[in-house]
N, C-alpha and C. Protein backbone atom coordinates (compact mmCIF):
# COMPACT_ATOMS: atom_id res chain seq x y z
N UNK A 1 0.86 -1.17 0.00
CA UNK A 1 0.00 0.00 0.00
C UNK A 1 0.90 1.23 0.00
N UNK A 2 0.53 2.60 -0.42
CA UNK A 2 1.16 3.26 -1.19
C UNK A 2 0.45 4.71 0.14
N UNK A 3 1.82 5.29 0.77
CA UNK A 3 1.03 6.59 1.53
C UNK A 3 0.98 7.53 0.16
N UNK A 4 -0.12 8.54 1.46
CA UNK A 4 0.25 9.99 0.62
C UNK A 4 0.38 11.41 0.91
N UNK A 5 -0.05 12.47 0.45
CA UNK A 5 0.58 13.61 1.39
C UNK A 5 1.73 13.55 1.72
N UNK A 6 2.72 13.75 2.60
CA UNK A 6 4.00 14.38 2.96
C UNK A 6 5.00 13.06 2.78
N UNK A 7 4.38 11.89 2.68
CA UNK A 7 4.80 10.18 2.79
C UNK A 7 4.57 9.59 1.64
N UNK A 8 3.94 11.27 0.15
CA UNK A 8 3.76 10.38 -1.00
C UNK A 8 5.20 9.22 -1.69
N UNK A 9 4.99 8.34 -2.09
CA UNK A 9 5.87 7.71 -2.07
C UNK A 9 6.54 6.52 -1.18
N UNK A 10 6.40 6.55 0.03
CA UNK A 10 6.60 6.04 0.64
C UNK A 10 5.82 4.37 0.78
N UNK A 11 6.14 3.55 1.50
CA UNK A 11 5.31 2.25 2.11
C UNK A 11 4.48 2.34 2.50
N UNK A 12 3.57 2.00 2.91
CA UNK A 12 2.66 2.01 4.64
C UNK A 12 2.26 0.25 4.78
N UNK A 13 2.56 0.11 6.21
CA UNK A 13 1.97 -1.21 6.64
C UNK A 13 0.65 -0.64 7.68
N UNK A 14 0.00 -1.53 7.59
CA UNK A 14 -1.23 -0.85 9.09
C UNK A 14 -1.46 -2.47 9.78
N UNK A 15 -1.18 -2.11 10.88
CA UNK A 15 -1.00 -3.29 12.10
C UNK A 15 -1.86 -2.66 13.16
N UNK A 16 -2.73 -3.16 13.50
CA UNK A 16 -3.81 -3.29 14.65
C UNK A 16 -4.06 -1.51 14.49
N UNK A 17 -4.26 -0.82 15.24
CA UNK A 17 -4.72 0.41 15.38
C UNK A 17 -3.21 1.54 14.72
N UNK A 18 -2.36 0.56 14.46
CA UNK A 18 -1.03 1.69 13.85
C UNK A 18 -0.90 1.67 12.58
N UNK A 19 -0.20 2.96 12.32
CA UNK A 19 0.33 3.13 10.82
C UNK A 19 1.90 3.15 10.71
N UNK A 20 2.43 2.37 9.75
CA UNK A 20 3.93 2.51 9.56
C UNK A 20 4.38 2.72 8.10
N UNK A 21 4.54 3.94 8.49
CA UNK A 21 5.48 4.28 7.11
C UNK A 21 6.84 3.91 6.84
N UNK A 22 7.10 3.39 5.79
CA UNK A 22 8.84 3.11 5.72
C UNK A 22 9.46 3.08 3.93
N UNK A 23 10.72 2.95 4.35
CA UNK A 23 10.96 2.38 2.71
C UNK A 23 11.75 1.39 2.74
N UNK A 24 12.03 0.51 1.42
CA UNK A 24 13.02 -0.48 1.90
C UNK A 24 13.76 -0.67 0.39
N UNK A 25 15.03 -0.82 0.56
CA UNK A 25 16.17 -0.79 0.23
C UNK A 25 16.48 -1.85 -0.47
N UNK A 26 16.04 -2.72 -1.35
CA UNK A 26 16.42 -3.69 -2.08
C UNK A 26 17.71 -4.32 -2.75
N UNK A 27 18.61 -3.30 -2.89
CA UNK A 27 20.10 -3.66 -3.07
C UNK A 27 20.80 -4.32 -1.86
N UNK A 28 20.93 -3.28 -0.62
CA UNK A 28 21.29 -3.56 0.61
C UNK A 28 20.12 -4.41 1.24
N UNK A 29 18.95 -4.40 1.47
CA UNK A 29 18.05 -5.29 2.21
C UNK A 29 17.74 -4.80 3.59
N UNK A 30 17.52 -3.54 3.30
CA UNK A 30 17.78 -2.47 4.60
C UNK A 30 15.76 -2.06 4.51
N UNK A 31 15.31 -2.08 5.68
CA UNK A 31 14.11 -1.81 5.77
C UNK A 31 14.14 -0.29 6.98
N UNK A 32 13.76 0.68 6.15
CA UNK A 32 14.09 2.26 7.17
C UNK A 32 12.68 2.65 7.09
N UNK A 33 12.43 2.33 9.06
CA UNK A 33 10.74 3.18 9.24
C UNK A 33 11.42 5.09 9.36
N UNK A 34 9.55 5.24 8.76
CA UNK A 34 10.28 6.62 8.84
C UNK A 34 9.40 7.08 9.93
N UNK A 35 8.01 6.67 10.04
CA UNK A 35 6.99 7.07 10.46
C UNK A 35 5.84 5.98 11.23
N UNK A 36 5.69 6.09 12.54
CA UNK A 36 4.56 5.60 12.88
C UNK A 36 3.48 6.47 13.89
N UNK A 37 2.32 5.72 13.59
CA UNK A 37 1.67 6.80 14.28
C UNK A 37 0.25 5.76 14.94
N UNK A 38 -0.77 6.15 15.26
CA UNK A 38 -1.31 5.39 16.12
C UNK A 38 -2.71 6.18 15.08
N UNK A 39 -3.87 5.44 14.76
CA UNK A 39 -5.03 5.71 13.76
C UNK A 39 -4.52 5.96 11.85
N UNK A 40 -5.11 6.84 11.82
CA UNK A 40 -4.50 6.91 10.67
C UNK A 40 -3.90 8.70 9.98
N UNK A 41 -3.57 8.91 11.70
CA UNK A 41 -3.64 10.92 11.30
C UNK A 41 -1.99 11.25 9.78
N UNK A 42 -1.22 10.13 9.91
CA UNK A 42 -0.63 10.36 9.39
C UNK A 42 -0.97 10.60 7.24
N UNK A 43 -1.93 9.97 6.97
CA UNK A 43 -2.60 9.95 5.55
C UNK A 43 -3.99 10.85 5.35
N UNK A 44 -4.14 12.00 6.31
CA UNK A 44 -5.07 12.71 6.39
C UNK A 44 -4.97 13.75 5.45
């Protein structure tokens, strides 16, 4: 799933009541959160 607003671009996973934004790194295999937040204020 695909954020948007300020995280366009970015990942998002959503796990129980949280949001996690991240990106991940496929050469290296490096997974970098950038953002979590608790509902969904972060894609508002």
């Amino acid at each position: 799933m695909r954020a948007f607003g300020p995280y366009e671009g970015k990942r998002r996973l959503v796990v129980g009541p949280y949001s996690i934004v991240y990106e991940y790194d496929a050469e290296h295999g490096v997974v970098s959160v950038i953002a979590v937040a608790r509902g969904g204020p972060l894609f508002r």
